[in-house]
Protein backbone atom coordinates (compact mmCIF):
# COMPACT_ATOMS: atom_id res chain seq x y z
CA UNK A 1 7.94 42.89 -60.99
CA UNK A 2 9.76 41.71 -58.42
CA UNK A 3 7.54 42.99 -55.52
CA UNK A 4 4.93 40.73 -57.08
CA UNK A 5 7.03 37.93 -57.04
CA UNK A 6 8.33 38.14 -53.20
CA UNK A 7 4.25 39.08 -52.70
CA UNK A 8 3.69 35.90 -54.33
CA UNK A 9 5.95 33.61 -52.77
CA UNK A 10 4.90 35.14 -49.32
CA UNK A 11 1.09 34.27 -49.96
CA UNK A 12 2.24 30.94 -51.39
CA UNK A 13 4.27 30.28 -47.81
CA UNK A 14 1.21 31.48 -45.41
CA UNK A 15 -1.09 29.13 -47.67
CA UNK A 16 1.48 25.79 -47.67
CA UNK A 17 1.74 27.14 -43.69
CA UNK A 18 -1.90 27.17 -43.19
CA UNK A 19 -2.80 23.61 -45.05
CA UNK A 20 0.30 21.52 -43.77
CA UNK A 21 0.67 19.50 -40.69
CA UNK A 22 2.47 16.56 -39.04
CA UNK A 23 0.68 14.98 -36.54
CA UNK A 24 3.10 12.34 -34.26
CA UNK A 25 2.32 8.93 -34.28
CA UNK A 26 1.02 9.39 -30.25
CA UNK A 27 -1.28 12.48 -31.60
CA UNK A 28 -4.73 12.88 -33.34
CA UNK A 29 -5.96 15.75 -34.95
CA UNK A 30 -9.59 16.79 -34.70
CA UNK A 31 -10.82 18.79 -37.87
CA UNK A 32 -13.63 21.69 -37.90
CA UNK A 33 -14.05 22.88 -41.35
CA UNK A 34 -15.96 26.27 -40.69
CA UNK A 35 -16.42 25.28 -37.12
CA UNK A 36 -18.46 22.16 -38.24
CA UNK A 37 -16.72 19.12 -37.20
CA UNK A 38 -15.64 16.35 -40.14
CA UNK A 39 -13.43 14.01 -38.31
CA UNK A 40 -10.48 12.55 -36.76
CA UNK A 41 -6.83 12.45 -38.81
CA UNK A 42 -3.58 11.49 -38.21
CA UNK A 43 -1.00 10.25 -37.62
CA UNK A 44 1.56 11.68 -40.36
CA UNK A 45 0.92 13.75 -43.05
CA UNK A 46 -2.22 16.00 -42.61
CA UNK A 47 -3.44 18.80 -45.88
CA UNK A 48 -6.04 21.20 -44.47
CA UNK A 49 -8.07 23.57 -46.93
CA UNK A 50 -6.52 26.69 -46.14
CA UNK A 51 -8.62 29.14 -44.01
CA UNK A 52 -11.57 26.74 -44.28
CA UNK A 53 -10.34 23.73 -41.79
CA UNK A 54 -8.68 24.15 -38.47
CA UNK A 55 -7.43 21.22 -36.25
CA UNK A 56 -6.70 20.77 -32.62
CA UNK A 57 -3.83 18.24 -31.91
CA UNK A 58 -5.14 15.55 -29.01
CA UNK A 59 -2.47 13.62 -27.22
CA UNK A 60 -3.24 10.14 -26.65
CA UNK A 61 -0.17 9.05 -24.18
CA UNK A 62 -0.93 8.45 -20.83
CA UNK A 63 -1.02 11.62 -18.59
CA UNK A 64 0.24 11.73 -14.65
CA UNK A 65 -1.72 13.91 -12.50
CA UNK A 66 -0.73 14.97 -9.48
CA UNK A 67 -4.15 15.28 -6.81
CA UNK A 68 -3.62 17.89 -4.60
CA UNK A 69 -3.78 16.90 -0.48
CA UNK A 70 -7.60 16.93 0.56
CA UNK A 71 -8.58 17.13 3.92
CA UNK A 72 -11.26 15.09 4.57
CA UNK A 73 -13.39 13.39 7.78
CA UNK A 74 -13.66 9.55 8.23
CA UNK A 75 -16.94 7.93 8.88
CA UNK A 76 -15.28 7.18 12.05
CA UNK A 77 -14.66 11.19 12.46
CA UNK A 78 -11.04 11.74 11.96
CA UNK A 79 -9.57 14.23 9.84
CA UNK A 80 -6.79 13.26 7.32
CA UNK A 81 -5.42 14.75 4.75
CA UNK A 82 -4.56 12.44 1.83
CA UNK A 83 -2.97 13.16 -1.73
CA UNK A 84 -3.36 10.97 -5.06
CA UNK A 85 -2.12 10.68 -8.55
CA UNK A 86 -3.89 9.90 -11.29
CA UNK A 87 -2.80 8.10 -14.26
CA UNK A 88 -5.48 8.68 -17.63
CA UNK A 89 -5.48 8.53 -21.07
CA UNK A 90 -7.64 9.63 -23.99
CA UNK A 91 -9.18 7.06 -25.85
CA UNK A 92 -12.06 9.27 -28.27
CA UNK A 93 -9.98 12.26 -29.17
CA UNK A 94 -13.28 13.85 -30.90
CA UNK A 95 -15.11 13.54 -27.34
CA UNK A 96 -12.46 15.17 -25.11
CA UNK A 97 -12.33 17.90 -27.77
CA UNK A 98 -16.01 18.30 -28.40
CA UNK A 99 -17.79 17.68 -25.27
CA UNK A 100 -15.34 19.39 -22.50
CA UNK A 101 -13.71 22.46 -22.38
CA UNK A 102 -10.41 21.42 -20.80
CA UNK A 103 -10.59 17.46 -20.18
CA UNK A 104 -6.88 17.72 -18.03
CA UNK A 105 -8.22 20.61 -15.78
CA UNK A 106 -11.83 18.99 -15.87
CA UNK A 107 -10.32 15.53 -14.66
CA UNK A 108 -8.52 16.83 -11.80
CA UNK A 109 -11.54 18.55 -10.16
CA UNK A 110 -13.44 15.44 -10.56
CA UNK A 111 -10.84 13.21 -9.07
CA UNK A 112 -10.53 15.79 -5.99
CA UNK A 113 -14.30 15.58 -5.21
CA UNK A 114 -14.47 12.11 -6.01
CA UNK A 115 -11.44 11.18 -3.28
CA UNK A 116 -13.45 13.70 -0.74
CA UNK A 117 -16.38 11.46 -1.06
CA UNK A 118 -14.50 8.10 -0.79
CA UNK A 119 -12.41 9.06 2.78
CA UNK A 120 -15.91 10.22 4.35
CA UNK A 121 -17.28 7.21 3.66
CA UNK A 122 -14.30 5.03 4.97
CA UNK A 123 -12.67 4.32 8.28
CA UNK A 124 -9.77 5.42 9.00
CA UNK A 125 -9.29 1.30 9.90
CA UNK A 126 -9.81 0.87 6.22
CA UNK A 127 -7.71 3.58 4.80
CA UNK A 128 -4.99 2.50 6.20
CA UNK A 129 -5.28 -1.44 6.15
CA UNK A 130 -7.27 -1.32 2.55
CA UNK A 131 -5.62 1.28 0.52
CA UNK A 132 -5.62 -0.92 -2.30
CA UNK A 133 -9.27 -1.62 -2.25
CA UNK A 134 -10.19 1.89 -1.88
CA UNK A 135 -7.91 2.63 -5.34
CA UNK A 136 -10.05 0.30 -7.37
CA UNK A 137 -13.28 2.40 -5.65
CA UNK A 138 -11.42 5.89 -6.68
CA UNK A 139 -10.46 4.65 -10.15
CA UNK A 140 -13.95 3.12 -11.04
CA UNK A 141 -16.02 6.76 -9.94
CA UNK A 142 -13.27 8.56 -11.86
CA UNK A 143 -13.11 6.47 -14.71
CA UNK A 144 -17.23 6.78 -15.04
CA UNK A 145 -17.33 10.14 -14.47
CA UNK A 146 -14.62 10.99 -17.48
CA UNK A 147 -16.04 8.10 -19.91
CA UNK A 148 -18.38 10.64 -22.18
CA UNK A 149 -15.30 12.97 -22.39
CA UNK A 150 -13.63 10.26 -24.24
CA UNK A 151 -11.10 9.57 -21.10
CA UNK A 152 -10.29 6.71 -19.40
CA UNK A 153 -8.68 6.45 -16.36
CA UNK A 154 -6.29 3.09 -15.88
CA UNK A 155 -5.13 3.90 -12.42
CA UNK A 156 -5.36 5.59 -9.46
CA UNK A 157 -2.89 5.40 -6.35
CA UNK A 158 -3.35 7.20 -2.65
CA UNK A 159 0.12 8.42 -1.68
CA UNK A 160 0.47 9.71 1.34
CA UNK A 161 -1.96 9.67 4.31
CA UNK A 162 -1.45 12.52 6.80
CA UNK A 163 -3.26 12.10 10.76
CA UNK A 164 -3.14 14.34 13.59
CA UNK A 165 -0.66 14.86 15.94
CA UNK A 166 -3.12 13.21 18.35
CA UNK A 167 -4.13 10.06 16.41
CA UNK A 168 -0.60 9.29 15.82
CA UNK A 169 0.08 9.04 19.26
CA UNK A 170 -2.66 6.84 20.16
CA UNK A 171 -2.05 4.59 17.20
CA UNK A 172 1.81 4.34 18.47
CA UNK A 173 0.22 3.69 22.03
CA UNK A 174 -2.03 1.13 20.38
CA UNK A 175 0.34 -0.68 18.72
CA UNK A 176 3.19 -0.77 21.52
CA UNK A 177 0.33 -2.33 23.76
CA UNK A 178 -0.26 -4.92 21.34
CA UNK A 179 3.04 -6.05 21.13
CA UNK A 180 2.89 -6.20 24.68
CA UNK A 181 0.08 -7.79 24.45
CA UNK A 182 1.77 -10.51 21.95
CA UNK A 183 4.96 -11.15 23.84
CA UNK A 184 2.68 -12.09 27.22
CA UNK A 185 1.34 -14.74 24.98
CA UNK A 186 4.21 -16.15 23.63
CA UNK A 187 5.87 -16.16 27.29
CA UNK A 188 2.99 -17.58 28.58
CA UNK A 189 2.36 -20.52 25.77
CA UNK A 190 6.25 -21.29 26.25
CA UNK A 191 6.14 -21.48 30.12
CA UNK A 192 2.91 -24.10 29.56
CA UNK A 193 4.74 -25.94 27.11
CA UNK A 194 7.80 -25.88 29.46
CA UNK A 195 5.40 -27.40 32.17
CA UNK A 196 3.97 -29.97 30.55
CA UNK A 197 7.64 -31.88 28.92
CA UNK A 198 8.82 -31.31 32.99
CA UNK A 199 5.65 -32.94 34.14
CA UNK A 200 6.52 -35.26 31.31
CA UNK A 201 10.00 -36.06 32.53
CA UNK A 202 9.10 -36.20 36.15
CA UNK A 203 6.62 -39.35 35.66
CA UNK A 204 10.10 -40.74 33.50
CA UNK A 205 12.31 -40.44 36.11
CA UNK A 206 9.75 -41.52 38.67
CA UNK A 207 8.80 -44.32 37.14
CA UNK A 208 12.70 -45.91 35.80
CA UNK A 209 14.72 -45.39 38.95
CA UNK A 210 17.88 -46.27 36.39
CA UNK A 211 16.75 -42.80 34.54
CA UNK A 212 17.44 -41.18 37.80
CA UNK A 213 20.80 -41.84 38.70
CA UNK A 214 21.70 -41.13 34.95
CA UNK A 215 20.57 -37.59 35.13
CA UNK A 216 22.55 -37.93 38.90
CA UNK A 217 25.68 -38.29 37.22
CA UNK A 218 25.33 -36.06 34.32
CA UNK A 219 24.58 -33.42 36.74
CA UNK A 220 27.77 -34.46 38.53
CA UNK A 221 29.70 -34.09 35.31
CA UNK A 222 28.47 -30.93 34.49
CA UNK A 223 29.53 -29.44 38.32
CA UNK A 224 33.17 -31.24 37.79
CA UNK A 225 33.37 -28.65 34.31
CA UNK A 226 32.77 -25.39 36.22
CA UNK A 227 35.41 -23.71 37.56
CA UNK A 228 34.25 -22.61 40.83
CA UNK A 229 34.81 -21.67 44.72
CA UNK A 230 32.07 -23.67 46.03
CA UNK A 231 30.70 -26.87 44.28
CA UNK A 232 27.32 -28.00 45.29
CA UNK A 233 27.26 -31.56 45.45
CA UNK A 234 23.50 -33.25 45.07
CA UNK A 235 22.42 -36.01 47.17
CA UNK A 236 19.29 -38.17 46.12
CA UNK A 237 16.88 -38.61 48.51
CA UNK A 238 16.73 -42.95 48.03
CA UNK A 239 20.55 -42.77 49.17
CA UNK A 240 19.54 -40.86 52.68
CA UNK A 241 15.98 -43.31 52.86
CA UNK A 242 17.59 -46.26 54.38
CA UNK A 243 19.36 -44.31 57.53
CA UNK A 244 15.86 -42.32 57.97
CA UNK A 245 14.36 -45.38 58.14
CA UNK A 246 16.29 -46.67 60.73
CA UNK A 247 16.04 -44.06 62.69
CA UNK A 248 12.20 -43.99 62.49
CA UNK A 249 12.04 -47.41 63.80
CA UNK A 250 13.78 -47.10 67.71
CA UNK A 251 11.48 -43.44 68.24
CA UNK A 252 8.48 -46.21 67.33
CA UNK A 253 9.43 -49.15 69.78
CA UNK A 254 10.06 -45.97 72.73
């Protein structure tokens, strides 16, 4: 008697085993009853028919894929090697389960192939410069190529970009002569600027004489203030005129 009550109770515990599950609120559950599919459950509570109904749990949170480094040529033929990550969700749990074998392992592939494609049709101008741009290109091919699986990719993001030895080089090369390049300008627009407030101040002083001796005696002032060995004291030319003059006039008459 008692063997056929443990027997019982044992049956009774595979069978409540067999029919009960909890699916999480972030989790669907698929249902097959005798392989035949019959819908989409969850979340909470779920009662099976025992040995007739099986269900596969589908996670609906978003998933973070690592893309592994790709080595890839430019249109402009240079070979980089660039890595991604992938951020997708699934939004028709029945699809990923029905119409892909493994919609995780099945995504990654697609996102590899699909980032190959992108970098040989880019410069390497672009990928650098545009990296935003080409993440809206990678996420649109990826998402379309997922959508019948029931996935949707929200974002993709190119993380590192990896160049030769080489191409390094010449881009640090490249950039050093451009700000090279830059600070001739600048010196060069400042010295033109420079030239044209002197020529500016020359037709001042050359045309109010009073102007003149002003800027005499601040220069004066500004000698008095330095403490040196040998002051240079400056003479204006309209003081030394008259005595030129002068002596101009006898070397005429002879």
């Amino acid at each position: 008697m008692l063997i056929t009550v443990v027997t019982i109770v044992v049956v009774l515990l595979i069978i409540v085993t067999a029919a009960v599950r909890i699916v999480q609120e972030y989790e669907r559950g698929v249902v097959f009853r005798l392989g035949r599919y019959v819908g989409v459950r969850g979340p909470g509570f779920i009662l099976l028919i025992p040995f007739v109904e099986r269900m596969v749990k589908v996670d609906l949170r978003v998933i973070t894929m690592d893309v592994p480094s790709q080595e890839a040529i430019t249109r402009d033929n240079v070979t980089v090697k660039v890595n991604a990550v992938v951020y997708f969700r699934v939004v028709t749990p029945e699809d990923s389960v029905l119409k892909v074998l493994d919609f995780i392992r099945a995504t990654s592939l697609l996102a590899q192939t699909s980032m190959r494609n992108v970098l040989g049709q880019s410069d390497l101008d672009e990928l650098l410069s545009q990296r935003d741009a080409l993440n809206l290109k990678l996420q649109k091919i990826i998402d379309e190529g997922t959508s019948p699986w029931g996935i949707k990719a929200t974002m993709v993001e190119i993380k590192d970009v990896e160049l030769p030895e080489t191409m390094q080089r010449a881009m640090a090369a490249q950039a050093e002569a451009e700000r090279d390049r830059r600070a001739k300008i600048v010196h060069a627009e400042g010295e033109f600027q420079a030239s044209e407030r002197l020529s500016k101040a020359a037709k001042v002083l050359a045309s109010e004489p009073q102007a003149l001796q002003l800027r005499y005696l601040q220069a004066l002032t500004q000698i008095a203030t330095e403490r040196t060995t040998v002051v240079v004291f400056p003479l204006p030319i309209d003081l030394i005129k008259p005595f030129l003059q002068l002596k101009a006039e006898p070397e005429k008459k002879e």
